[in-house]
C-alpha atoms as a PDB file:
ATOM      1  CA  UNK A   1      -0.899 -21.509  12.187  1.00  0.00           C
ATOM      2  CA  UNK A   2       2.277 -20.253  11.434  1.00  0.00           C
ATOM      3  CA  UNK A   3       3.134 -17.415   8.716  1.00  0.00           C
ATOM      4  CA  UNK A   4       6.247 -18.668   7.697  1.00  0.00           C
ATOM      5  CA  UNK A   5       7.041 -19.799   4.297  1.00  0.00           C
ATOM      6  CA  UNK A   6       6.785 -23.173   3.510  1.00  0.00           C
ATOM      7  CA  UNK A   7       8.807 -24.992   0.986  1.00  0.00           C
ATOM      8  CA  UNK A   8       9.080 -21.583  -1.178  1.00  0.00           C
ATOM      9  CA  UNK A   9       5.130 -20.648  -1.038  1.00  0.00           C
ATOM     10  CA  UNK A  10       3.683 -18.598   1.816  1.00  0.00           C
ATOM     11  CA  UNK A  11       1.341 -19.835   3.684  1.00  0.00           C
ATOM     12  CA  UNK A  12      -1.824 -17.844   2.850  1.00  0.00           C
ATOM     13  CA  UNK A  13      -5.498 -17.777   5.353  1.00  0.00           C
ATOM     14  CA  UNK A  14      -8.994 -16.710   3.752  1.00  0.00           C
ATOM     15  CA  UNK A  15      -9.982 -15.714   0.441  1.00  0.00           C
ATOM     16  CA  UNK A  16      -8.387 -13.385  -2.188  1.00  0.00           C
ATOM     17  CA  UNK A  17     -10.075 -11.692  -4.967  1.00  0.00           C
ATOM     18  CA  UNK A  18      -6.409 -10.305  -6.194  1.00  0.00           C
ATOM     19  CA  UNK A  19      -3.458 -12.827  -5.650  1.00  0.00           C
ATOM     20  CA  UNK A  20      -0.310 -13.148  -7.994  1.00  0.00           C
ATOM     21  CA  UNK A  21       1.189 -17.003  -8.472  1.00  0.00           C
ATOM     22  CA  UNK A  22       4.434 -18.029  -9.998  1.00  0.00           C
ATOM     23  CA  UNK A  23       5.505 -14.552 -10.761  1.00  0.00           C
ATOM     24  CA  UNK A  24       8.793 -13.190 -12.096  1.00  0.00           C
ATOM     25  CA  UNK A  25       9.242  -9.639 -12.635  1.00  0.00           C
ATOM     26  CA  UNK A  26      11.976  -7.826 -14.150  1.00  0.00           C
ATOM     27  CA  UNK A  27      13.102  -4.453 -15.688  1.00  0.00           C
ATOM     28  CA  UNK A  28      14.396  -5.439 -19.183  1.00  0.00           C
ATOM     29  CA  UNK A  29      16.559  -7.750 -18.506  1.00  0.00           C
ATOM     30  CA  UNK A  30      17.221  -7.146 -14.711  1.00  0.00           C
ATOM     31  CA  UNK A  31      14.705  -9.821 -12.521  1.00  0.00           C
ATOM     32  CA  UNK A  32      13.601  -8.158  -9.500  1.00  0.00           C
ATOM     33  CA  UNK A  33      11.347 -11.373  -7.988  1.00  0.00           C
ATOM     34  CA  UNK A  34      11.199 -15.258  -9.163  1.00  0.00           C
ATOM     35  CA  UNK A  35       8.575 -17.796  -8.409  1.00  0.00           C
ATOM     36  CA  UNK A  36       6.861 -15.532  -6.611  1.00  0.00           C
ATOM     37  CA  UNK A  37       3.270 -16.147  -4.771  1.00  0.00           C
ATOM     38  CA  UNK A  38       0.973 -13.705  -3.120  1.00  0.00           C
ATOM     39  CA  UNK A  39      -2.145 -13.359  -1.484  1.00  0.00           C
ATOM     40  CA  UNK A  40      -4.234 -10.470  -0.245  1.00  0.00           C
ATOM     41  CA  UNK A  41      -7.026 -11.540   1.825  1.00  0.00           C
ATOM     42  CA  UNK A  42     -10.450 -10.166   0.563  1.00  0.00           C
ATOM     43  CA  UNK A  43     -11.546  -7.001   2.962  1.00  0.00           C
ATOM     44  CA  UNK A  44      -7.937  -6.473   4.640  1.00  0.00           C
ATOM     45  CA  UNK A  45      -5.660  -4.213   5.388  1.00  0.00           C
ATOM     46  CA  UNK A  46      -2.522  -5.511   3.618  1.00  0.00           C
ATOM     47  CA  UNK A  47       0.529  -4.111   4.475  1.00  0.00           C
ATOM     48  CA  UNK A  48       3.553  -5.152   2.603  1.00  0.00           C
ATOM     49  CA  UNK A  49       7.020  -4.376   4.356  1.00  0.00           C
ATOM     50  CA  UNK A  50      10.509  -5.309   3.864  1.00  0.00           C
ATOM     51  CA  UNK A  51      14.062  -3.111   3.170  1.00  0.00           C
ATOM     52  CA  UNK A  52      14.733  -0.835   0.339  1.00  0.00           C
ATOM     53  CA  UNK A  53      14.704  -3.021  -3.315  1.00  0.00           C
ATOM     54  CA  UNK A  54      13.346  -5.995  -1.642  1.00  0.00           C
ATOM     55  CA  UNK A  55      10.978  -5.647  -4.565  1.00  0.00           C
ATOM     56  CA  UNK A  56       7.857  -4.145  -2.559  1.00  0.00           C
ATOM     57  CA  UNK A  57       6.847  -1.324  -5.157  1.00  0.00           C
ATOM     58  CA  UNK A  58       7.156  -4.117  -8.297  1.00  0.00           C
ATOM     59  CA  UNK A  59       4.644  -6.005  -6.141  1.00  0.00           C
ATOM     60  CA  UNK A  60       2.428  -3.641  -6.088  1.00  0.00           C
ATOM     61  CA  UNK A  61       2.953  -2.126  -9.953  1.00  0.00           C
ATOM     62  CA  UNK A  62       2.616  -6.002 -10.510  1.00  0.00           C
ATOM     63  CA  UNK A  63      -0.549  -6.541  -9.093  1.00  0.00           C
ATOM     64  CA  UNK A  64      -1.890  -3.264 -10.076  1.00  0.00           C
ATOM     65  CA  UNK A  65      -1.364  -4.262 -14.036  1.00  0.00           C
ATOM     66  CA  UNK A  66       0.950  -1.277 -14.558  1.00  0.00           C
ATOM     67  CA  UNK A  67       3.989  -4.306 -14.814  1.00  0.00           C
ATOM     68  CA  UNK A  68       3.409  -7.949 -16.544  1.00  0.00           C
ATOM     69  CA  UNK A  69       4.775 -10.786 -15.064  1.00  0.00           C
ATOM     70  CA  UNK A  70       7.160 -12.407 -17.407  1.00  0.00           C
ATOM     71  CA  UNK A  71       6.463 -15.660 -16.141  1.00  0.00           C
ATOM     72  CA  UNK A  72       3.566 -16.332 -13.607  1.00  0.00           C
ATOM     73  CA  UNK A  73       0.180 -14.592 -13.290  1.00  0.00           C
ATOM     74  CA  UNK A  74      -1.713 -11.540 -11.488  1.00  0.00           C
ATOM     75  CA  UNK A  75      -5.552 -12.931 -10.970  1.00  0.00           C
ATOM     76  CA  UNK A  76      -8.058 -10.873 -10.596  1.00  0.00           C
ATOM     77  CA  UNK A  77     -11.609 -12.852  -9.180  1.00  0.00           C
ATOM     78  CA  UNK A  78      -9.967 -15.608 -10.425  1.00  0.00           C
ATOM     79  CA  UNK A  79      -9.042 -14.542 -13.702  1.00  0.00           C
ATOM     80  CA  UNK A  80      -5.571 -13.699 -15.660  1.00  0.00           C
ATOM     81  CA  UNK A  81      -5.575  -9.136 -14.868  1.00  0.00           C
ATOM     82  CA  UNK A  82      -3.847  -8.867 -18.441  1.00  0.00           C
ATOM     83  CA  UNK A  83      -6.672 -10.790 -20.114  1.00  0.00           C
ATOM     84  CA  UNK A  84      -9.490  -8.370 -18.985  1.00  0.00           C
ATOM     85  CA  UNK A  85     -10.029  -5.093 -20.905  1.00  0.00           C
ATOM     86  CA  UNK A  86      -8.231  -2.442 -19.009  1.00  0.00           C
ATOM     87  CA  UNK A  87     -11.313  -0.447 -18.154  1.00  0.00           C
ATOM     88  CA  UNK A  88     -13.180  -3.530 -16.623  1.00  0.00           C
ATOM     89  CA  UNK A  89      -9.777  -3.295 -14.240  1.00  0.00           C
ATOM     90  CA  UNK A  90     -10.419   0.315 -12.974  1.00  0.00           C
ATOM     91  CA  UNK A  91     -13.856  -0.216 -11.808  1.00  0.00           C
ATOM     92  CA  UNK A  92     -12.490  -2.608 -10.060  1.00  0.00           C
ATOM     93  CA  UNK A  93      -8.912  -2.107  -8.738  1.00  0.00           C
ATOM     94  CA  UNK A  94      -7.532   1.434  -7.834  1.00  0.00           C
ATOM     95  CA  UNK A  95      -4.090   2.798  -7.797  1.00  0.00           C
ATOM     96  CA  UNK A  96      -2.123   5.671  -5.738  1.00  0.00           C
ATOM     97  CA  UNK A  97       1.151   5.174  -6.961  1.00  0.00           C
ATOM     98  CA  UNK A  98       4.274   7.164  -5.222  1.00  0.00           C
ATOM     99  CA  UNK A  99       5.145  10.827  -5.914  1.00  0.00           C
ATOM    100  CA  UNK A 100       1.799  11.369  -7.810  1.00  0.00           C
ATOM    101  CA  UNK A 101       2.080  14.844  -9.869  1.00  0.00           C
ATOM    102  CA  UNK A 102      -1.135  17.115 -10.773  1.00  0.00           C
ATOM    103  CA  UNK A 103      -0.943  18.946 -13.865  1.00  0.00           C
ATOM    104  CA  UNK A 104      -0.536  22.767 -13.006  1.00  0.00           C
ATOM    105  CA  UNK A 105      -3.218  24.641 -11.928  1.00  0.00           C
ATOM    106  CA  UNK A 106      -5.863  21.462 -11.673  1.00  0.00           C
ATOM    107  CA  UNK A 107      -8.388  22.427  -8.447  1.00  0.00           C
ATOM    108  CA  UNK A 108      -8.988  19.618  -6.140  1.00  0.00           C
ATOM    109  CA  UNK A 109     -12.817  19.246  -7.375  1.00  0.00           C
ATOM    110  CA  UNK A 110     -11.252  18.634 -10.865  1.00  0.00           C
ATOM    111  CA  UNK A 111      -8.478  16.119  -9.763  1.00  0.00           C
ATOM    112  CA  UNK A 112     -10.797  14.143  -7.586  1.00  0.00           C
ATOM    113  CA  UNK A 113     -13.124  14.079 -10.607  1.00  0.00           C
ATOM    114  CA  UNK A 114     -10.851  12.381 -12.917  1.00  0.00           C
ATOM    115  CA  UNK A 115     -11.354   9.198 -11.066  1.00  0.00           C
ATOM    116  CA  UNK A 116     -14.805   8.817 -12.310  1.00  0.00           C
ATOM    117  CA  UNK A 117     -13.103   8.160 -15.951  1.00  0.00           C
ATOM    118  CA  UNK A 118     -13.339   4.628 -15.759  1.00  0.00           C
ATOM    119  CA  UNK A 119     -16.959   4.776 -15.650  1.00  0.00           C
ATOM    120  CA  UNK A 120     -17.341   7.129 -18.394  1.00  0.00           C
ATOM    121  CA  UNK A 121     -17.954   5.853 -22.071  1.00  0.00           C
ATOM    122  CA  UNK A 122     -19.868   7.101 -25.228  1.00  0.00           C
ATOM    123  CA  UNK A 123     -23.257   6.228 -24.094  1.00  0.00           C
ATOM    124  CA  UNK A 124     -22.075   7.651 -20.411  1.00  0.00           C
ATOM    125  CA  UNK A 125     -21.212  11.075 -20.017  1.00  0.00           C
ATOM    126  CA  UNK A 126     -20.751  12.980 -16.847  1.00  0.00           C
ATOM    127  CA  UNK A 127     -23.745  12.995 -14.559  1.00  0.00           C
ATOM    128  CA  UNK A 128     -25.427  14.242 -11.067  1.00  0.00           C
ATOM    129  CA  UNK A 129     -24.142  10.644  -9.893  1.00  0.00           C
ATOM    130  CA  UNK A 130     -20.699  11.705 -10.799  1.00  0.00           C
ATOM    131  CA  UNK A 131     -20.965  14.591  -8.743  1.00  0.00           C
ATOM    132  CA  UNK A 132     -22.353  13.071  -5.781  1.00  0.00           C
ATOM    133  CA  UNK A 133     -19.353  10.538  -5.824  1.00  0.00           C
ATOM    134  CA  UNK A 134     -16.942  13.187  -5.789  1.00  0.00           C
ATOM    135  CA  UNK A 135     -18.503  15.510  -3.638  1.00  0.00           C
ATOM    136  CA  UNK A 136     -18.890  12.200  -0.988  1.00  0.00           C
ATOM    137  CA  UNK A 137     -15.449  10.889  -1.884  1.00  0.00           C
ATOM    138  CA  UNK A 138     -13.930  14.427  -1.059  1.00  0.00           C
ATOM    139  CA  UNK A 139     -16.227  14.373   2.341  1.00  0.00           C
ATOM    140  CA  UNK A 140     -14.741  11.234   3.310  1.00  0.00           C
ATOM    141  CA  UNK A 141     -11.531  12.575   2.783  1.00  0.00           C
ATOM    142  CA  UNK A 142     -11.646  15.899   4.647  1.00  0.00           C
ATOM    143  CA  UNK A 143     -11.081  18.228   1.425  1.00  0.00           C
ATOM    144  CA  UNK A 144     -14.269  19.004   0.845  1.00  0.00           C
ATOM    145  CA  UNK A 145     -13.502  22.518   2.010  1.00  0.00           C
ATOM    146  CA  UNK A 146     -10.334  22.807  -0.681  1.00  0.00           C
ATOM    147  CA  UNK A 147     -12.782  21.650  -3.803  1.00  0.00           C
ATOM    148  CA  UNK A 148     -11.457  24.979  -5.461  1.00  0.00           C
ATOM    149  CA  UNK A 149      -8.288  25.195  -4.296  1.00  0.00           C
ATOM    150  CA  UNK A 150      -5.303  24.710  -6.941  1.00  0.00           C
ATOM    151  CA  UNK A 151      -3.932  21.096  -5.816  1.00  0.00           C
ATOM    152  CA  UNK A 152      -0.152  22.590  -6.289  1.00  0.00           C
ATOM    153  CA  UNK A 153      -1.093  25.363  -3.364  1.00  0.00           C
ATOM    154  CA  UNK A 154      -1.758  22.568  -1.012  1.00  0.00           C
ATOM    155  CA  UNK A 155       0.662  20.999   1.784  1.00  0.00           C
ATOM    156  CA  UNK A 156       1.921  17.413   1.366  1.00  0.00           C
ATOM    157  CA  UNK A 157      -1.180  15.884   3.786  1.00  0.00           C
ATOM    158  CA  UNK A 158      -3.843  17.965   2.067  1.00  0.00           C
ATOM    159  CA  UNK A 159      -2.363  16.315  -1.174  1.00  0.00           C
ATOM    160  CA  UNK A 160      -1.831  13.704  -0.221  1.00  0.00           C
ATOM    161  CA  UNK A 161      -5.907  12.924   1.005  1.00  0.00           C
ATOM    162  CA  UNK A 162      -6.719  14.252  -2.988  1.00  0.00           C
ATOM    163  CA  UNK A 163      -5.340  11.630  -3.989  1.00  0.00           C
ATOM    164  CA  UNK A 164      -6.614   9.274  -1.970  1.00  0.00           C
ATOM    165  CA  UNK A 165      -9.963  11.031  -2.640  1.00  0.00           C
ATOM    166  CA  UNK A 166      -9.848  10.704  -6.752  1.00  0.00           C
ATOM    167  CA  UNK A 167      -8.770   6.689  -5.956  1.00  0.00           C
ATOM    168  CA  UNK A 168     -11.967   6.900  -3.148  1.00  0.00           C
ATOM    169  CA  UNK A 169     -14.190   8.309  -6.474  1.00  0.00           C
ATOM    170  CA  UNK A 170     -13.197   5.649  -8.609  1.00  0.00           C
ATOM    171  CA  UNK A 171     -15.635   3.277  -6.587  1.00  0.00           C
ATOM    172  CA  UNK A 172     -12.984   0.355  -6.164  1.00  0.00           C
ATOM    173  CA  UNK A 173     -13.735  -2.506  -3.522  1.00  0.00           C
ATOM    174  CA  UNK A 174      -9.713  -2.888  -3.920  1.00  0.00           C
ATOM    175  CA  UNK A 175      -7.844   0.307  -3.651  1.00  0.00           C
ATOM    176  CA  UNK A 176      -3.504  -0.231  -3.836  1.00  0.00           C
ATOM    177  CA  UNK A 177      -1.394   2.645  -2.534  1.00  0.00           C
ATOM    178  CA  UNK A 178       2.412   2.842  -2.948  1.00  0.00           C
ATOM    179  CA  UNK A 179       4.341   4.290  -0.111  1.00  0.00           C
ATOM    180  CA  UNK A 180       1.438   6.755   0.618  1.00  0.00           C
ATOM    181  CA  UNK A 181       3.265   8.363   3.580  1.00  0.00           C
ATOM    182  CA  UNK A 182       6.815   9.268   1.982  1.00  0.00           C
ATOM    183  CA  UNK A 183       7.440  12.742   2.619  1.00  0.00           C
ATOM    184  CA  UNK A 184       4.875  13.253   5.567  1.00  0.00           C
ATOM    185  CA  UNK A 185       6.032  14.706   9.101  1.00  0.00           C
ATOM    186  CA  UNK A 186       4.868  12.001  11.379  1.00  0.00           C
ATOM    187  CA  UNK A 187       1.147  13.903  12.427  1.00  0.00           C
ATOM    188  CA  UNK A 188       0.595  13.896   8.722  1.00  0.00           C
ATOM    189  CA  UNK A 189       1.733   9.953   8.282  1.00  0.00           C
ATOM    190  CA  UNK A 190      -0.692   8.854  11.228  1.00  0.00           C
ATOM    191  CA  UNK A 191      -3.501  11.165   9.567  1.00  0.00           C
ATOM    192  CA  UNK A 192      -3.108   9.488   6.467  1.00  0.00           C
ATOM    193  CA  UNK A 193      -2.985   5.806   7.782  1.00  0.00           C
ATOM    194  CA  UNK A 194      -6.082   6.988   9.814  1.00  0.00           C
ATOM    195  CA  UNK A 195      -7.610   7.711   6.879  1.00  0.00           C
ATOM    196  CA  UNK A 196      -6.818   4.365   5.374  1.00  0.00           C
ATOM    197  CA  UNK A 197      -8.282   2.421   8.792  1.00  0.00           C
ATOM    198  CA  UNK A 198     -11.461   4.025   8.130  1.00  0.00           C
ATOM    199  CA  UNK A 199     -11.796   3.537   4.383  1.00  0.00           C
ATOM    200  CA  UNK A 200     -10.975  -0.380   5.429  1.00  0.00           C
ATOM    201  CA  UNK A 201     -13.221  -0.784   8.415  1.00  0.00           C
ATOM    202  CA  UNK A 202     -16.163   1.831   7.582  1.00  0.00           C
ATOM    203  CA  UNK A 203     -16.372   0.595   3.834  1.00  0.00           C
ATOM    204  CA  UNK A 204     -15.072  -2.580   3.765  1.00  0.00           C
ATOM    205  CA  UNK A 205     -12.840  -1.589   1.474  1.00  0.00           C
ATOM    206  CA  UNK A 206      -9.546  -3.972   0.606  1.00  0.00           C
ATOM    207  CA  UNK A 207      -6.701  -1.687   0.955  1.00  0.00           C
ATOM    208  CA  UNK A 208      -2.758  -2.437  -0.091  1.00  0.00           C
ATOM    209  CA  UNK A 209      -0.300  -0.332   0.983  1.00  0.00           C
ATOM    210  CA  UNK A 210       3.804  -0.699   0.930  1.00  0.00           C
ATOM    211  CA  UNK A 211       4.867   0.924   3.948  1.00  0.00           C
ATOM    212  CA  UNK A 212       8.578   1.220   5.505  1.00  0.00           C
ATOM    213  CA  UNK A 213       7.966   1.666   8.993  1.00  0.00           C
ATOM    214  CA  UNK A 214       6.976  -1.600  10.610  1.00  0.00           C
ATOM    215  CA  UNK A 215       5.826  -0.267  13.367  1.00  0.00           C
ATOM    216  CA  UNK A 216       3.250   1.426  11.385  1.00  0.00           C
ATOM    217  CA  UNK A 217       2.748  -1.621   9.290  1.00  0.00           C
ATOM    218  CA  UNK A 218       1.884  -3.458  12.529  1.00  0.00           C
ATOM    219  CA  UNK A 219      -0.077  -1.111  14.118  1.00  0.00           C
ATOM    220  CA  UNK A 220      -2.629  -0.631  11.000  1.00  0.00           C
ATOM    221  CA  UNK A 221      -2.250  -3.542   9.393  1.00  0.00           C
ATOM    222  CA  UNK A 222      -5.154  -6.626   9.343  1.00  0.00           C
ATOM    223  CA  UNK A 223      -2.500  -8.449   6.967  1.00  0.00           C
ATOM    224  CA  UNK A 224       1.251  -8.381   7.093  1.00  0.00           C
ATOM    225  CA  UNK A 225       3.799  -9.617   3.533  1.00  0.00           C
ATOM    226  CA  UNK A 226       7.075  -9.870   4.981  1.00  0.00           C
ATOM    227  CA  UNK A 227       9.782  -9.672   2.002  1.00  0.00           C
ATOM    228  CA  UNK A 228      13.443  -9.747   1.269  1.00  0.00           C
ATOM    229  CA  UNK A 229      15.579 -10.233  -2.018  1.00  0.00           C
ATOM    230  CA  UNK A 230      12.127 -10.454  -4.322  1.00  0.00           C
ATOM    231  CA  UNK A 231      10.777 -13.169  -2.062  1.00  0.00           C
ATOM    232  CA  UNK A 232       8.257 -13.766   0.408  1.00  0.00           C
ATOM    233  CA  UNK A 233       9.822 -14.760   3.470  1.00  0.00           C
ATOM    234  CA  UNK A 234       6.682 -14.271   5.787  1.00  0.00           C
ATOM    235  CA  UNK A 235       2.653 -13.916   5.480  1.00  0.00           C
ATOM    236  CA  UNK A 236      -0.066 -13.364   7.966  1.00  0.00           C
ATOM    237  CA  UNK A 237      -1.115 -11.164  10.977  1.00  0.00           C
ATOM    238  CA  UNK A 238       0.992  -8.553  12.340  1.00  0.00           C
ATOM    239  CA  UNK A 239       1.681 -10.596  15.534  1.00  0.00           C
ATOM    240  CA  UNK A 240       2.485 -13.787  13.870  1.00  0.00           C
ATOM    241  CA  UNK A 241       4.628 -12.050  11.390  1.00  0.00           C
ATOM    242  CA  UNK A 242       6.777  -9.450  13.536  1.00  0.00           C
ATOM    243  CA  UNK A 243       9.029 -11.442  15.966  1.00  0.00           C
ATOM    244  CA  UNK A 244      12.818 -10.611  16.736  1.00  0.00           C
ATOM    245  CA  UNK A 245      13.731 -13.352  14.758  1.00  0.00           C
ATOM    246  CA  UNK A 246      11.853 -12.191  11.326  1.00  0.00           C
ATOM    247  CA  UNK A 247      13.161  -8.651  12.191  1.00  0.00           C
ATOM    248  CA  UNK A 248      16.882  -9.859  12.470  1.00  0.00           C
ATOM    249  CA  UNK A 249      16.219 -12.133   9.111  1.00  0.00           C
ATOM    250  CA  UNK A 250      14.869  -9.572   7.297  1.00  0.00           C
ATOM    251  CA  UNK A 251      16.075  -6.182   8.256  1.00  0.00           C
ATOM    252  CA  UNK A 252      19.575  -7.530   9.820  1.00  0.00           C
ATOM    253  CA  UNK A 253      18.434  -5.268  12.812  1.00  0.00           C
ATOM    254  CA  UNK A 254      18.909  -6.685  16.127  1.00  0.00           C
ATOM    255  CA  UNK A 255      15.369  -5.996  18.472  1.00  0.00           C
ATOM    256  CA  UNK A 256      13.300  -6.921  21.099  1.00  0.00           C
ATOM    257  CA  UNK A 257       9.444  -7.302  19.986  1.00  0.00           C
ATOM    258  CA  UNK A 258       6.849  -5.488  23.204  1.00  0.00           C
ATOM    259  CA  UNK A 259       2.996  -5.118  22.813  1.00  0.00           C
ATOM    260  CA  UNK A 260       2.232  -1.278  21.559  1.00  0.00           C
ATOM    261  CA  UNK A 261       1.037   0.381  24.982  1.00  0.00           C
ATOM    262  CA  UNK A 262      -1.957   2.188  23.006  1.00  0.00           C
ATOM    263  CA  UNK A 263      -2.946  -1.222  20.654  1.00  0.00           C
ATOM    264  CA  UNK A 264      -1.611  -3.796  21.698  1.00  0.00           C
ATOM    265  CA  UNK A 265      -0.087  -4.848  18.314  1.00  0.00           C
ATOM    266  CA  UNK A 266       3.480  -5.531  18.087  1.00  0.00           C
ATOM    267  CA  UNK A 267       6.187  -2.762  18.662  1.00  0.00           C
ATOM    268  CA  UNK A 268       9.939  -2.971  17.406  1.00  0.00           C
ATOM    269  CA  UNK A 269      12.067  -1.613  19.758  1.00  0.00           C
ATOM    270  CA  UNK A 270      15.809  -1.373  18.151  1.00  0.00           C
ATOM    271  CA  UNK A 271      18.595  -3.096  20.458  1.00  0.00           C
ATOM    272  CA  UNK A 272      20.508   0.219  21.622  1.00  0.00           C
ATOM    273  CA  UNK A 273      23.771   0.583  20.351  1.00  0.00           C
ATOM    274  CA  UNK A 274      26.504  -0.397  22.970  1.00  0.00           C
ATOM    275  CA  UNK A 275      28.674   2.623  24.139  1.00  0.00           C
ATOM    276  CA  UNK A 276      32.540   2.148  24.299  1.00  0.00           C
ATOM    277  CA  UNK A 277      33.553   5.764  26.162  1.00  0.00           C
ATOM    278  CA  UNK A 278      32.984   8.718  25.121  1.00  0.00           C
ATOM    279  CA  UNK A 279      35.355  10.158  21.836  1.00  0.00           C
ATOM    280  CA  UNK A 280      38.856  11.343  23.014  1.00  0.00           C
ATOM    281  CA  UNK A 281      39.421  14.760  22.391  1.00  0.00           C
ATOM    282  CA  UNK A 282      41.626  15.761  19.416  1.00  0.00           C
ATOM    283  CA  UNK A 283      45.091  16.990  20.464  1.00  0.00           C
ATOM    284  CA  UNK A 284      45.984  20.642  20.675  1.00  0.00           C
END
C-alpha cells in the first residue's frame, strides 16, 4: 500500500501507542502545522525527515508534551498526553532534546542518574535498583568507563551517548530524540545511530528521532514521516517513502533513488550539477 497522503491524512500501518490527530501548533501567534495527523508505529524506528522549518522539531516537542496543541490532540495509549499527570508521562515517554547542556562540573554517573527522577517519590528514595539501572544503562551505552568523568571534559560522541544513557535510565518503552547527530563528524553520527539500532532491535524499544540526512533516515529507519510546510506529505517504510519524485516534492532537489550497496535500503544520489566551461580568467 502506498505511503502517500490521502485526502489530507497519511496513510498510517500497525498500531501506535503515541499518535497526534488534528493538531495545530504554533509559537504565540505564529502556526507552525494545521490539521495535522501522525502515527508512530509501536516498536519502530521512526524517523521523521523533511527541510529546515518544515516543522520536524515542533513534532517532536509536540508529541513529547513539552508544546500543547492548540487545536487537536497528542494520545498517549489512547489517552489525551496533557490529561495525565506529568510524572505518569516520564515513566513512560523519554526525551533527548537538541543541544542538551549539563550543569558544570556534573560527572557522567551523576547525569545518567538524574533520569531515574521520574521514579522517585516520597515513599521512594534512591535505591540498589537505581544503581543497577544506571550502571546497565551506562553499559549499554559504552560510558561505563567515563562514570567519573566531568560530562563538560567529554567530546561531542561521548556526550552525546550520556545523554542517551540518562534517557536509556529512565526505563521508557518510547524514547524521542531531537536531531541527536547535529554537530557529530560523520564516524561519530553512524556511532550514534548504531547505538539507536540496537536500543530498537535488542530492547524493543520505540525510538523517534528527527534526522536531516535522508540517507541516514533511510538506512536506520523501520518508519519514515516525510514533511514539508507543517504537513505530512508522506508516511511509511523507507522504500515506499524515498522515491525521486518525493525527493523533488519535498526537498526541490533533483535525484536518482539506487539500493544502498551495504543495506539495500534506498540511497539519494543528487543529480550532478551540469558544467558550462570552466570560469574565464579575469583580465590583466
Amino acid at each position: 500500500m502506498t505511503a502517500r497522503e490521502e485526502n489530507g491524512a497519511p496513510m498510517e500501518t500497525g498500531t501506535a501507542r503515541l499518535s497526534g490527530t488534528g493538531m495545530t501548533l504554533a509559537y504565540d501567534r505564529r502556526t507552525i502545522a494545521e490539521d495535522l495527523t501522525v502515527a508512530v508505529p509501536d516498536r519502530s524506528f521512526t524517523v521523521v525527515i523533511g527541510p529546515n522549518a518544515c516543522g520536524k522539531s515542533t513534532l517532536l516537542r509536540a508529541l513529547s508534551r513539552m508544546l500543547r496543541p492548540s487545536a487537536g490532540a497528542v494520545l498517549l495509549d489512547g489517552q489525551d498526553i496533557h490529561r495525565r499527570p506529568a510524572r505518569q508521562v516520564a515513566r513512560t515517554l523519554g526525551l533527548l532534546p537538541q543541544s542538551s547542556i549539563a550543569p558544570d562540573g556534573i560527572t557522567v554517573a551523576e547525569l545518567v542518574a538524574r533520569g531515574r527522577y521520574p521514579h522517585q517519590g516520597l515513599l521512594r528514595q534512591w535505591s540498589r535498583e537505581d544503581e543497577r539501572v544506571v550502571d546497565q544503562s551506562m553499559a549499554a551505552t559504552g560510558v561505563a568507563d567515563l562514570a567519573d568523568r566531568p560530562v563538560d571534559e567529554l567530546s561531542g560522541g561521548q556526550r552525546q551517548r550520556v545523554w542517551i544513557a540518562m534517557a536509556l535510565a529512565q526505563q521508557t518503552p518510547l524514547l524521542l530524540l531531537d536531531e541527536p547527530t547535529t554537530y557529530l563528524d560523520i564516524a561519530h553520527q553512524i556511532e550514534i545511530l548504531d547505538l539507536c539500532a540496537r536500543l530498537h532491535e535488542e530492547q524493543g524499544r520505540t525510538l523517534v528521532a528527527v534526522l536531516h540526512d535522508l540517507n541516514h533516515a533511510a538506512r536506520y529507519a523501520t518508519h519514515l514521516i516525510a514533511m514539508r510546510d507543517g504537513r505530512v506529505v508522506a508516511a511509511g517504510a523507507p522504500a515506499e517513502v524515498v522515491t525521486a519524485d518525493l525527493v523533488a516534492e519535498v526537498f526541490g532537489l533533483p535525484c536518482r533513488v539506487i539500493d544502498d550497496p551495504e543495506t539495500g535500503t534506498p540511497l539519494v544520489v543528487p543529480a550532478a550539477r551540469r558544467r558550462t566551461g570552466a570560469l574565464a580568467p579575469e583580465p590583466v
